[in-house]
C-alpha atoms as a PDB file:
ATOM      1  CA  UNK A   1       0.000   0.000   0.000  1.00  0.00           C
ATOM      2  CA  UNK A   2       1.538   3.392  -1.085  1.00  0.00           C
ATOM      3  CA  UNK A   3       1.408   6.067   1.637  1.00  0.00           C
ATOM      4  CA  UNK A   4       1.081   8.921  -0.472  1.00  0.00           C
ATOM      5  CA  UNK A   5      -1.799   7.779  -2.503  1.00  0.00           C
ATOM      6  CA  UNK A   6      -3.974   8.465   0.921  1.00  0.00           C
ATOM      7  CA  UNK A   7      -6.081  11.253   0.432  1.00  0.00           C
ATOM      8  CA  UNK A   8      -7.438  10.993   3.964  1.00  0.00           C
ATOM      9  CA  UNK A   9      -6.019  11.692   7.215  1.00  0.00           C
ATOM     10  CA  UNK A  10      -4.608   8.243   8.529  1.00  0.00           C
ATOM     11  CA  UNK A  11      -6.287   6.656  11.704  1.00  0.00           C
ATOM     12  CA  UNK A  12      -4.415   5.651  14.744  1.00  0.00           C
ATOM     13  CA  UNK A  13      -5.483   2.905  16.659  1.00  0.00           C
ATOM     14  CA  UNK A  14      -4.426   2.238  20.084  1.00  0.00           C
ATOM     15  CA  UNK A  15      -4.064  -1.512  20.979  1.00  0.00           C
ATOM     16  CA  UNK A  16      -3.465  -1.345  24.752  1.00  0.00           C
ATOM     17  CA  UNK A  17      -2.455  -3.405  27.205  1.00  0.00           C
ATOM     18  CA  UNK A  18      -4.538  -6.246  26.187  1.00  0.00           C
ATOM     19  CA  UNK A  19      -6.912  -6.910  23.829  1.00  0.00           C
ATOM     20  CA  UNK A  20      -8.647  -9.050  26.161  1.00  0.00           C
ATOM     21  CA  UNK A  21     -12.247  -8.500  27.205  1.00  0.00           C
ATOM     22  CA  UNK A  22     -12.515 -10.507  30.401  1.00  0.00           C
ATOM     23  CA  UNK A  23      -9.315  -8.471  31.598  1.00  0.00           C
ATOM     24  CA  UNK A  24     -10.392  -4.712  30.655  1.00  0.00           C
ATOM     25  CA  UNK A  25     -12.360  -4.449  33.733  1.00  0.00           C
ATOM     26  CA  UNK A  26      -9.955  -5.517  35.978  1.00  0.00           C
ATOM     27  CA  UNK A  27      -7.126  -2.871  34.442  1.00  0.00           C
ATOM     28  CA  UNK A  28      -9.847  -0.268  34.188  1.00  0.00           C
ATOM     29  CA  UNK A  29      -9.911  -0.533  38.191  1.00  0.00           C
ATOM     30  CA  UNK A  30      -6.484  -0.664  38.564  1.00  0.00           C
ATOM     31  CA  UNK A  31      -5.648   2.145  36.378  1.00  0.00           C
ATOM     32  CA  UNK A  32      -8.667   4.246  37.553  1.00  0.00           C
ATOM     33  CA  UNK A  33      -7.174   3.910  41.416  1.00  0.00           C
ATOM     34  CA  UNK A  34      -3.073   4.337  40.048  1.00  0.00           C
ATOM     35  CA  UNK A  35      -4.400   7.436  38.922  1.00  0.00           C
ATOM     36  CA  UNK A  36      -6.579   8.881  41.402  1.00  0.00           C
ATOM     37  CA  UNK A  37      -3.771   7.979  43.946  1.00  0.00           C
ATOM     38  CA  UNK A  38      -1.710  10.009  41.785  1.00  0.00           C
ATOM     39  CA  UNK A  39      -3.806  13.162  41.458  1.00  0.00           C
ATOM     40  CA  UNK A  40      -5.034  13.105  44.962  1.00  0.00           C
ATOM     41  CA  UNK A  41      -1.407  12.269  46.701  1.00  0.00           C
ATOM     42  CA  UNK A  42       0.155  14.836  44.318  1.00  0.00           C
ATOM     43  CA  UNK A  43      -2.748  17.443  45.323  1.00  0.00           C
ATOM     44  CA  UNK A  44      -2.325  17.006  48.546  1.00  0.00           C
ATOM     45  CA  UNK A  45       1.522  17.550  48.352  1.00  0.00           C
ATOM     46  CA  UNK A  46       0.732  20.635  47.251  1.00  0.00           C
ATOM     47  CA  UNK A  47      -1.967  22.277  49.286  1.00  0.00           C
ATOM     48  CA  UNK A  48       0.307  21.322  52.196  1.00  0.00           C
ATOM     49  CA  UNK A  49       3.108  23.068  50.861  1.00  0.00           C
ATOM     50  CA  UNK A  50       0.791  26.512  49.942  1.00  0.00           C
ATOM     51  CA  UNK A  51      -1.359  26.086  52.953  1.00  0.00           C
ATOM     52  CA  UNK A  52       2.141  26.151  55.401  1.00  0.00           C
ATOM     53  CA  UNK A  53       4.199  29.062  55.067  1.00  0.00           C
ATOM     54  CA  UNK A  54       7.301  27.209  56.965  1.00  0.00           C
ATOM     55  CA  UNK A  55       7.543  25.060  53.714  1.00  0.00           C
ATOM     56  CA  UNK A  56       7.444  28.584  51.363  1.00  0.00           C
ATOM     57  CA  UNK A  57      11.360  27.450  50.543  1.00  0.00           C
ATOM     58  CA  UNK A  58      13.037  26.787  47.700  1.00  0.00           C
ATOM     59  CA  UNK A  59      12.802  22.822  47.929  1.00  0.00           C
ATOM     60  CA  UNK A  60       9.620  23.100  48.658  1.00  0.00           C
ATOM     61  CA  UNK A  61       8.734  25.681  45.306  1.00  0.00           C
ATOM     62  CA  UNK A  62      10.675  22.835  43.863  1.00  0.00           C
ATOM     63  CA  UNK A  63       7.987  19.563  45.007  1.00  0.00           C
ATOM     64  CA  UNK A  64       5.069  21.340  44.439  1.00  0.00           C
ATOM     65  CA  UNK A  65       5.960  22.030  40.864  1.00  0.00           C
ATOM     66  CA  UNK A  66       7.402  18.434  40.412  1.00  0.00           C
ATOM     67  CA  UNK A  67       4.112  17.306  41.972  1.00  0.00           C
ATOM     68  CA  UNK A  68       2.001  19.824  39.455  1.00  0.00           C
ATOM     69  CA  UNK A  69       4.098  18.117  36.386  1.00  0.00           C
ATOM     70  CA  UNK A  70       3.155  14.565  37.647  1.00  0.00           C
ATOM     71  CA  UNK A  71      -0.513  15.217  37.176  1.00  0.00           C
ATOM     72  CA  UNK A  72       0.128  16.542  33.966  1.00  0.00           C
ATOM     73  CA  UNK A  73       2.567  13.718  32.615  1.00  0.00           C
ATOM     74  CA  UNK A  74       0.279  10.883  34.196  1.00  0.00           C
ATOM     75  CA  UNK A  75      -3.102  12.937  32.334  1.00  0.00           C
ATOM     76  CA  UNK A  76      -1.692  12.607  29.265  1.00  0.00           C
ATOM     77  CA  UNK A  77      -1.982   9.014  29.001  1.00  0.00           C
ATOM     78  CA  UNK A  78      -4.314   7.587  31.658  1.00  0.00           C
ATOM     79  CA  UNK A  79      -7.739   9.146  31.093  1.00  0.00           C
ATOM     80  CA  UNK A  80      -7.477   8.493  27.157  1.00  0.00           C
ATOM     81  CA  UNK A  81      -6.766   4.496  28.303  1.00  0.00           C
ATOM     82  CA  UNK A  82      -9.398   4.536  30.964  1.00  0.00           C
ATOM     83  CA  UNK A  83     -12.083   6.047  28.037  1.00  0.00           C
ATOM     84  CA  UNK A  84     -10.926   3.696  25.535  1.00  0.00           C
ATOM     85  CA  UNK A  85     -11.376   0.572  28.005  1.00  0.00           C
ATOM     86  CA  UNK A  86     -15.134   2.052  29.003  1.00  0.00           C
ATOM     87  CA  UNK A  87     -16.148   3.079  25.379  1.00  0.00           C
ATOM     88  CA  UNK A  88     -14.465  -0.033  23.824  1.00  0.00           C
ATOM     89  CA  UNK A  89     -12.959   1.886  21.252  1.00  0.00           C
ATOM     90  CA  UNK A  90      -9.841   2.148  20.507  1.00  0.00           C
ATOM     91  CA  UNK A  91      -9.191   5.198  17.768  1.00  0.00           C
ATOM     92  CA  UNK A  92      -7.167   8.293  18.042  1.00  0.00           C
ATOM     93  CA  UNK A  93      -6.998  11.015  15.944  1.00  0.00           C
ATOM     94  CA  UNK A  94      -3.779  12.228  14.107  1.00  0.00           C
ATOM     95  CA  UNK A  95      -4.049  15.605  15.751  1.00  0.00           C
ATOM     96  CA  UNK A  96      -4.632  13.899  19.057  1.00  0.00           C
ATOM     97  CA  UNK A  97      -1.847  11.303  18.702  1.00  0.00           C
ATOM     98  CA  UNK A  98       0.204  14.404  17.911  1.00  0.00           C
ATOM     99  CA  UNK A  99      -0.910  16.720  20.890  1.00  0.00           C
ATOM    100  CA  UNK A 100      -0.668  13.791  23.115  1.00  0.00           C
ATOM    101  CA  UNK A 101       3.012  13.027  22.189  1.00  0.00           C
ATOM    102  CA  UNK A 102       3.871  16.227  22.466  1.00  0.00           C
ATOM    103  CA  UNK A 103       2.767  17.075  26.468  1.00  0.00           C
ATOM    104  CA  UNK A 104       3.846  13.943  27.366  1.00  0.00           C
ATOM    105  CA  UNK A 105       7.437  15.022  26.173  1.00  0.00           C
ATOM    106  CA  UNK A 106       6.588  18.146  27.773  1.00  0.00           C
ATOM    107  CA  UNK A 107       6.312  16.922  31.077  1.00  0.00           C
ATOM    108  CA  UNK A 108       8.752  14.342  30.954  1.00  0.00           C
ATOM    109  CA  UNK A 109      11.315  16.541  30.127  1.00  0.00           C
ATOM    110  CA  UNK A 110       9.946  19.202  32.822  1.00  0.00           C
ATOM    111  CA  UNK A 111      10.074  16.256  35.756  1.00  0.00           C
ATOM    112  CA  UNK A 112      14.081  15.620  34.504  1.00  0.00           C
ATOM    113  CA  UNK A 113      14.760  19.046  34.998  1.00  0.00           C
ATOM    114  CA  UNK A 114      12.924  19.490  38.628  1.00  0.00           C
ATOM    115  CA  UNK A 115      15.126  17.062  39.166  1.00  0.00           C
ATOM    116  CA  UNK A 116      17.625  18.164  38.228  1.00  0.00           C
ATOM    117  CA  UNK A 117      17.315  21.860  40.294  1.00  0.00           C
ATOM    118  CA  UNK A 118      16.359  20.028  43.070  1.00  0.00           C
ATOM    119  CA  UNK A 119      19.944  18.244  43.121  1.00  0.00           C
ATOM    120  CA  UNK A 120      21.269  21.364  42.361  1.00  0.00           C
ATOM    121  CA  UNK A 121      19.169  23.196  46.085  1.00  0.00           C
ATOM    122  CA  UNK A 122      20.805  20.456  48.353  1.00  0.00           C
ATOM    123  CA  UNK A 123      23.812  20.514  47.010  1.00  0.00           C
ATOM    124  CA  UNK A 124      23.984  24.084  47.530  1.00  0.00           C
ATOM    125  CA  UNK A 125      22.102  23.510  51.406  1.00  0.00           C
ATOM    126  CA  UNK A 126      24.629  20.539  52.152  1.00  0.00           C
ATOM    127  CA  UNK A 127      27.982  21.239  50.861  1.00  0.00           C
ATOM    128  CA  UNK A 128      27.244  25.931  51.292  1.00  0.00           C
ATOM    129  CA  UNK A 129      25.000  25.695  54.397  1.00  0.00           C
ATOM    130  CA  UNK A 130      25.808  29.415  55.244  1.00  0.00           C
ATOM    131  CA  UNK A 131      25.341  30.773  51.904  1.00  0.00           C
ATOM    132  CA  UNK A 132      22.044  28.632  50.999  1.00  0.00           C
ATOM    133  CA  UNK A 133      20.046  31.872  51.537  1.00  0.00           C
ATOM    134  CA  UNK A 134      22.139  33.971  49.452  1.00  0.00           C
ATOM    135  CA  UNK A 135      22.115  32.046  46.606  1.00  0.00           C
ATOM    136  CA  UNK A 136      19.168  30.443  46.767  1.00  0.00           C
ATOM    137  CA  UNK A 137      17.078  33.863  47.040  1.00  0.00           C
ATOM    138  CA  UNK A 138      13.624  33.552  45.585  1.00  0.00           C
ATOM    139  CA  UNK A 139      14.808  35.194  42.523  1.00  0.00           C
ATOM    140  CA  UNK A 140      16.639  32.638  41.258  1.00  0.00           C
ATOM    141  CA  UNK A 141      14.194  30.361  42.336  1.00  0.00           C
ATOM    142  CA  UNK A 142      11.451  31.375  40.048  1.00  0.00           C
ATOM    143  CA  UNK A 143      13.911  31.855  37.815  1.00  0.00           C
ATOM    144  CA  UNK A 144      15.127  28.102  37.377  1.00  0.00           C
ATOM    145  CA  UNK A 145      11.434  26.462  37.587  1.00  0.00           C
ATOM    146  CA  UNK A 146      10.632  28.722  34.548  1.00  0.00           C
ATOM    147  CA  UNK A 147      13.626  28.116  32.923  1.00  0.00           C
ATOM    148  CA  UNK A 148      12.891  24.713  33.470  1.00  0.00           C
ATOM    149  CA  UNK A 149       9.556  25.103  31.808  1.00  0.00           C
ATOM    150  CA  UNK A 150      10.711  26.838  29.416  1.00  0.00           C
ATOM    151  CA  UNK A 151      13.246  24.590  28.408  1.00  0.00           C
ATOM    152  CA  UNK A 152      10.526  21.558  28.387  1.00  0.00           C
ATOM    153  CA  UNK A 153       7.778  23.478  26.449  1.00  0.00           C
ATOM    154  CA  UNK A 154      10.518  24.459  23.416  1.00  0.00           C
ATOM    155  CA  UNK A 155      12.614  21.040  23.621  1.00  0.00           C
ATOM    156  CA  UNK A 156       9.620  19.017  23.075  1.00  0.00           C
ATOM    157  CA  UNK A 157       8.960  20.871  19.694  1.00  0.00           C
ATOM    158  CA  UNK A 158      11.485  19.304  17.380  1.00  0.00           C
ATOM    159  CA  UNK A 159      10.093  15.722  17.972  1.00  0.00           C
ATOM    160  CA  UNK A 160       6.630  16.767  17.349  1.00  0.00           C
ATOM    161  CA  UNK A 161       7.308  19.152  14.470  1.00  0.00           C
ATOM    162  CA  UNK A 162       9.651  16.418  12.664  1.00  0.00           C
ATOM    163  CA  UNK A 163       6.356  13.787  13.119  1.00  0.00           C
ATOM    164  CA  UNK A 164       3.755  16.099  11.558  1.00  0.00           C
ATOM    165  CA  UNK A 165       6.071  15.351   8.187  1.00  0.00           C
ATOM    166  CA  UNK A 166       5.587  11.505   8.867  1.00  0.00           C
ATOM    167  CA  UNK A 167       3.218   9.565   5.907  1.00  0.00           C
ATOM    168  CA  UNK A 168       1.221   6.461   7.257  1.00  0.00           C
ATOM    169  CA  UNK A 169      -0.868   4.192   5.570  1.00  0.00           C
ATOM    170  CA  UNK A 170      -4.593   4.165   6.040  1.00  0.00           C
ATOM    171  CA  UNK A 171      -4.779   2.589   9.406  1.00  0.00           C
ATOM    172  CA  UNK A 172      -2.904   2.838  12.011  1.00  0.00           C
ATOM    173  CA  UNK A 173      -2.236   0.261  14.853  1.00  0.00           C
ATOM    174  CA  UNK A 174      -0.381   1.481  17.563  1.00  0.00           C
ATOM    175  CA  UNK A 175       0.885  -1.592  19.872  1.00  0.00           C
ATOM    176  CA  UNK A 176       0.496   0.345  23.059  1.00  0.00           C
ATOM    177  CA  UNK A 177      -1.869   2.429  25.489  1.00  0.00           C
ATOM    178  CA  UNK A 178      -0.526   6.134  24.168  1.00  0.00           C
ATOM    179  CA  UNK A 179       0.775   7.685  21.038  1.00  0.00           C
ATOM    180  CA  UNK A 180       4.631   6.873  21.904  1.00  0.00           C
ATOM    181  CA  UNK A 181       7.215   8.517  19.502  1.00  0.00           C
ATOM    182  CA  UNK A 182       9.367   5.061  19.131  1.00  0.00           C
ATOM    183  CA  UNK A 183       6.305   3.062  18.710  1.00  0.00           C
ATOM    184  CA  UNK A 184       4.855   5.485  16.098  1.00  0.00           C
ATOM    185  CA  UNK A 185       8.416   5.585  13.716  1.00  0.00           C
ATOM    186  CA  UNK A 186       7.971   2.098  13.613  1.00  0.00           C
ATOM    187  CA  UNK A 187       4.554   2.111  12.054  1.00  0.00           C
ATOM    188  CA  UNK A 188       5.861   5.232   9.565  1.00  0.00           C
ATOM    189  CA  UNK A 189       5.689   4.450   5.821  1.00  0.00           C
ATOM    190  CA  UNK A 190       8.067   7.128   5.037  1.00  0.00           C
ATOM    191  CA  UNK A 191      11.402   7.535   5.897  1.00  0.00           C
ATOM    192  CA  UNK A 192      12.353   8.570   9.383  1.00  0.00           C
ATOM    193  CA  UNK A 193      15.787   8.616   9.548  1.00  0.00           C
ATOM    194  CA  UNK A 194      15.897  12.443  10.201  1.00  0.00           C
ATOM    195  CA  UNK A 195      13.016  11.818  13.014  1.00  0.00           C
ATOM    196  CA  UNK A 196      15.337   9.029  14.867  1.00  0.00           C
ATOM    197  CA  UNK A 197      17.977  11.714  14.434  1.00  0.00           C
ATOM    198  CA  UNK A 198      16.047  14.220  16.138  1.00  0.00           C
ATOM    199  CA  UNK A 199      14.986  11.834  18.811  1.00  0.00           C
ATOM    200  CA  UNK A 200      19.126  10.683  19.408  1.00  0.00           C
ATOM    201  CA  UNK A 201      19.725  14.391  19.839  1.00  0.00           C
ATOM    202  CA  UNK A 202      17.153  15.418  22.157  1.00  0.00           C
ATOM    203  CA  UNK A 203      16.567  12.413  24.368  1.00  0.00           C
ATOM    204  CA  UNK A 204      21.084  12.560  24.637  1.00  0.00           C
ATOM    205  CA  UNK A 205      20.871  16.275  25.491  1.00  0.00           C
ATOM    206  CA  UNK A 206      18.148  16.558  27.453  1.00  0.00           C
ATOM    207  CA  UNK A 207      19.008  12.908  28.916  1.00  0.00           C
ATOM    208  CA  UNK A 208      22.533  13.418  29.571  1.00  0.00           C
ATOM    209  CA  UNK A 209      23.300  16.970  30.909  1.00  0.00           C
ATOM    210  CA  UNK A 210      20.438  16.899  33.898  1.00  0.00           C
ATOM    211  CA  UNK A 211      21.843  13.632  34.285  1.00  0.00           C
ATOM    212  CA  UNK A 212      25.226  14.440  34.792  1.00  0.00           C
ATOM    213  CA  UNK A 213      24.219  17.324  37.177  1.00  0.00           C
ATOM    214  CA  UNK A 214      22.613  15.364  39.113  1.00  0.00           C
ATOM    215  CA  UNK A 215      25.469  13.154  39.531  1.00  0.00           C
ATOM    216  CA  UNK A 216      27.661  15.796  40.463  1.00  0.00           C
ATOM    217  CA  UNK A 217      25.362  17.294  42.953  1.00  0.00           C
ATOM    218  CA  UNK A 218      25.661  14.249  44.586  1.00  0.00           C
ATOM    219  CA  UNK A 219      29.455  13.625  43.973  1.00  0.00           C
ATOM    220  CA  UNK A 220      30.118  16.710  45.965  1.00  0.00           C
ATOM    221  CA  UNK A 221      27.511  16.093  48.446  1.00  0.00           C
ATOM    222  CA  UNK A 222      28.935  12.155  49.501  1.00  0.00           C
ATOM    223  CA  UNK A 223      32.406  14.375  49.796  1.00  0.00           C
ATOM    224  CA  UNK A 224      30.808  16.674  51.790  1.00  0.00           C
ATOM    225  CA  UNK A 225      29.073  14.522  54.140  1.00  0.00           C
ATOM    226  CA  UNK A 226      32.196  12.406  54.693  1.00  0.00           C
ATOM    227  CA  UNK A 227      34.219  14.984  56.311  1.00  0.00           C
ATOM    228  CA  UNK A 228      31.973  15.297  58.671  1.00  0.00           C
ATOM    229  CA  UNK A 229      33.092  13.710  62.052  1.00  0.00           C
ATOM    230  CA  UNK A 230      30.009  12.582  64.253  1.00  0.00           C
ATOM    231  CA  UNK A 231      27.441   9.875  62.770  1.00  0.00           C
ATOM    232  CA  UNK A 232      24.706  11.970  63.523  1.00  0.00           C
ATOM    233  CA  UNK A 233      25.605  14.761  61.659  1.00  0.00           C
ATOM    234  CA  UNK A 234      26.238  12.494  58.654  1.00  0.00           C
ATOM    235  CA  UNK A 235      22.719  11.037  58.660  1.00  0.00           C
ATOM    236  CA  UNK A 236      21.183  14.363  59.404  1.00  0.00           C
ATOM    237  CA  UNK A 237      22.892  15.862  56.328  1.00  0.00           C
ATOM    238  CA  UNK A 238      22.066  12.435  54.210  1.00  0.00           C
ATOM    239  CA  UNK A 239      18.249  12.555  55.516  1.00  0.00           C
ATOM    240  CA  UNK A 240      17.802  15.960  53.950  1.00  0.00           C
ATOM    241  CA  UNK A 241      17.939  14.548  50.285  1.00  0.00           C
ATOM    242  CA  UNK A 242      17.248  11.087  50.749  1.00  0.00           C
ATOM    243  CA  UNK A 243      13.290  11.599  49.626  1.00  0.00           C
ATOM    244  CA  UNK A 244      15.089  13.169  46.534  1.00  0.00           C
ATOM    245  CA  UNK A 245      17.401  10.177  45.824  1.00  0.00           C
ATOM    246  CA  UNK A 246      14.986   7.678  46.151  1.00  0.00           C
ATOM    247  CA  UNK A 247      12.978   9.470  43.630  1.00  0.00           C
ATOM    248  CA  UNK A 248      15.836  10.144  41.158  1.00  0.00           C
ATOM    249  CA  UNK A 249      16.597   6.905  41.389  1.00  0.00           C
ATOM    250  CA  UNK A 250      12.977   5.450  40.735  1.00  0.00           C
ATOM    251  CA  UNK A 251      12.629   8.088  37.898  1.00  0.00           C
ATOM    252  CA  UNK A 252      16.095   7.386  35.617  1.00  0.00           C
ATOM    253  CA  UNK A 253      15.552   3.447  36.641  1.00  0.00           C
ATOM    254  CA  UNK A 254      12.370   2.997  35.073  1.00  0.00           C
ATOM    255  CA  UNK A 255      13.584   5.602  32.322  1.00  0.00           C
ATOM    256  CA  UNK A 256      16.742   3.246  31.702  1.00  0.00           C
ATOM    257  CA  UNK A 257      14.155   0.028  31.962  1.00  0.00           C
ATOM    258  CA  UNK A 258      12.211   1.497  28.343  1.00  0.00           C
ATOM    259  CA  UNK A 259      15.112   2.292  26.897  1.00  0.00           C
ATOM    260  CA  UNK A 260      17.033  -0.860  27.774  1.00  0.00           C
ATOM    261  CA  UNK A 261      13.677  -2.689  27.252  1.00  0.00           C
ATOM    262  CA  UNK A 262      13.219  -1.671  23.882  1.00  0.00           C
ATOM    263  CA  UNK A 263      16.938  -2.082  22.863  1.00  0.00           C
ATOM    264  CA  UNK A 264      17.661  -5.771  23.707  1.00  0.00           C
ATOM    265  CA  UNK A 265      14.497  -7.340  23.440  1.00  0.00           C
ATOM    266  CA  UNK A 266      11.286  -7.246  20.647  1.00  0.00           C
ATOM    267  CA  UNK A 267       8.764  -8.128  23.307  1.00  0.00           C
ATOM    268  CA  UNK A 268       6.578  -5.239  22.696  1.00  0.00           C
ATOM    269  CA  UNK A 269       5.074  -6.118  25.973  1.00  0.00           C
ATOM    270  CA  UNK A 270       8.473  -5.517  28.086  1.00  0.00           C
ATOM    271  CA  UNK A 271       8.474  -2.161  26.541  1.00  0.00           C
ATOM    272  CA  UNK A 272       4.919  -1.724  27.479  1.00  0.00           C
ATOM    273  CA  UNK A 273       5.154  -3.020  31.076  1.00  0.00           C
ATOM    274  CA  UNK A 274       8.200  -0.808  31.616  1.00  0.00           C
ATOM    275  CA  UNK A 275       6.424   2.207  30.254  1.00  0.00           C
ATOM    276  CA  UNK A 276       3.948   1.508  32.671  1.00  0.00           C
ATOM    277  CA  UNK A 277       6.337   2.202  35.468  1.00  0.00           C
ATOM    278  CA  UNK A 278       7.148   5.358  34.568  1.00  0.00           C
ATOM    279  CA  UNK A 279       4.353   7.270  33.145  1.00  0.00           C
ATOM    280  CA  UNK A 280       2.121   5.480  35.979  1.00  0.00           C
ATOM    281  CA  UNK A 281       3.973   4.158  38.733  1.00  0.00           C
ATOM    282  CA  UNK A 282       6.705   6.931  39.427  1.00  0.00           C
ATOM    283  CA  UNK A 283       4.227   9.901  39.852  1.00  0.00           C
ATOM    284  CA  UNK A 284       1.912   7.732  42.446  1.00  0.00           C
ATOM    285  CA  UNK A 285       4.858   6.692  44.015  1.00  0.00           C
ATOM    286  CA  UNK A 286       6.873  10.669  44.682  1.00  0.00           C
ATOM    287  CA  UNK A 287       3.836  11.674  47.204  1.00  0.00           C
ATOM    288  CA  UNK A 288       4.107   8.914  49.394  1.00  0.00           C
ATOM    289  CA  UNK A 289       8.471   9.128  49.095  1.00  0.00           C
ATOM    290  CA  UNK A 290       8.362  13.052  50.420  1.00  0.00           C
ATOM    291  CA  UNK A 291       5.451  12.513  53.233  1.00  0.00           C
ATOM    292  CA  UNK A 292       6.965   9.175  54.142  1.00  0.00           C
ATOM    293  CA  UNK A 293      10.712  10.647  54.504  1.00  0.00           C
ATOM    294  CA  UNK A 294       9.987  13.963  55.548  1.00  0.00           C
ATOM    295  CA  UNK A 295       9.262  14.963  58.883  1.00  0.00           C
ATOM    296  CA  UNK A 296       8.143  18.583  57.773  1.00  0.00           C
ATOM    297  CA  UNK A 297       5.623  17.112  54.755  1.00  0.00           C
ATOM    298  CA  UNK A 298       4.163  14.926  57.298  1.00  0.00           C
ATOM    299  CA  UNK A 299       3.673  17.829  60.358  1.00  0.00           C
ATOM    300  CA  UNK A 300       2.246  19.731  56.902  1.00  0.00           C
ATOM    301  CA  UNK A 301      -0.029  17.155  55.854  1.00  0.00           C
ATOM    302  CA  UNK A 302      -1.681  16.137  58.672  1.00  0.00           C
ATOM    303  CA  UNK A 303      -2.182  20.148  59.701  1.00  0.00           C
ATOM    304  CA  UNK A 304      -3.779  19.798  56.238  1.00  0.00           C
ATOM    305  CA  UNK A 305      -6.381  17.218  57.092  1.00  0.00           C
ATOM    306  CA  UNK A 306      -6.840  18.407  60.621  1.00  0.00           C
ATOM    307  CA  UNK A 307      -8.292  21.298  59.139  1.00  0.00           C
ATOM    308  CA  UNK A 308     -10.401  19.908  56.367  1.00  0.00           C
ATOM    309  CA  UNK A 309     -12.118  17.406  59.362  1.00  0.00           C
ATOM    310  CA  UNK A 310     -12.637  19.841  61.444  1.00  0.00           C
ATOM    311  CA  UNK A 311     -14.271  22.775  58.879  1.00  0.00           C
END
């Protein structure tokens, strides 16, 4: 079948998890309470944070937009699943496939580059303790979360730009639950060498340089916290970003896991399952990391639902 000889706009259909019915139920339910965990937990995160002016500091400015972008990134995939399961239908327009590709790059790159800044705030707390205020003044502050948006709104446009020049043939099947750039070259009928291209380049810059700041956030911080002579004081300065390194470390594992995944095995269903980790798991799983570690989020959050009772 010759792409070009399509008049029509092509249409995308999205396959899912299964195809199933005696299982749709039971993943409707399970997705349906993932993400109302996820909105709700990330929600509360940030009322607590608005709601207590002793958390109005910069790590703080830091979760609550983290939190914001988890709703987002999780939105862009879930509900559209969860409508497809209840409708029973599976199609997705070009313009939607498009849009939804594009805002989940969005946010993706946005939580990478929270990350990042927020590696960047305890290094600066840890290993400059007496400067933190200086040069983490609320200035800057603002300054790097909409840089970081910035950043994340533009850097998302080259893969979504390059796919609008993408022909397909009349239909569409998508192996998946959302419009996934990979998953869509495959299914191209045109060439997309320049679209891989564009997809090496971004996912290696925007991959590799929070990456690496990250990593030396924390190089500096273990050298840091080993000069420092008592126990205590060497779990009191770890305990400060340890809710922040178990998230890091949940986020770039299941990252690596699609990647890796997708590399060294044709399973489309290990891609799948590890996709599911991180689009679905990782934001349910922040909220309960920063209230569960954090003495302050949990004095916050229970202030927070004192209140609500008791109005």
């Amino acid at each position: 079948m010759e792409p070009h000889n399509h008049t029509g706009i092509p249409e995308f259909y999205l396959l899912g998890l299964s195809e199933n019915p005696e299982i749709q139920p039971v993943l409707f339910g399970l997705f349906l309470s993932l993400y109302l965990v996820t909105v709700f937990g990330n929600l509360l995160i940030i009322l607590a944070i608005v709601s207590d002016p002793k958390l109005h500091t910069p790590m703080y400015l830091f979760l609550s937009n983290l939190s914001f972008s988890d709703i987002c990134f999780t939105s862009t995939t879930v509900p559209k699943m969860l409508l497809d399961i209840q409708t029973q239908s599976k199609l997705i327009t070009y313009a939607g496939c498009i849009t939804q590709m594009y805002f989940f790059t969005v946010f993706g790159l946005l939580d990478n580059l929270l990350l990042t800044v927020m590696a960047y705030d305890r290094f600066v707390a840890i290993c400059h303790p007496l400067h933190y205020t200086v040069l983490m003044n609320p200035k800057l502050c603002s300054q790097l979360v909409l840089l970081a948006w910035l950043i994340s709104i533009l850097g998302a446009l080259p893969e979504s730009l390059t796919a609008l020049s993408l022909s397909f043939c009349a239909v569409v099947e998508i192996p998946h639950y959302f419009c996934e750039l990979p998953e869509v070259l495959k299914l191209a009928c045109s060439d997309t060498f320049i679209n891989n291209i564009v997809l090496y380049v971004v996912t290696g810059i925007m991959g590799f340089f929070p990456l690496a700041g990250i990593l030396f956030s924390y190089s500096q911080i273990v050298t840091s916290v080993l000069q420092i002579s008592t126990v205590g004081g060497k779990y009191k300065a770890f305990s400060t970003c340890g809710s922040h390194l178990s998230v890091v470390s949940l986020f770039y594992g299941t990252c690596l896991g699609v990647y890796l995944s997708s590399t060294w095995t044709q399973a489309s269903w290990a891609g799948v399952f590890a996709s599911v980790l991180y689009t679905v798991v990782t934001p349910m799983m922040n909220p309960f990391i920063y209230s569960l570690r954090n003495r302050d989020m949990k004095r916050a959050l229970n202030t927070l639902l004192c209140s609500v009772s008791f109005s």
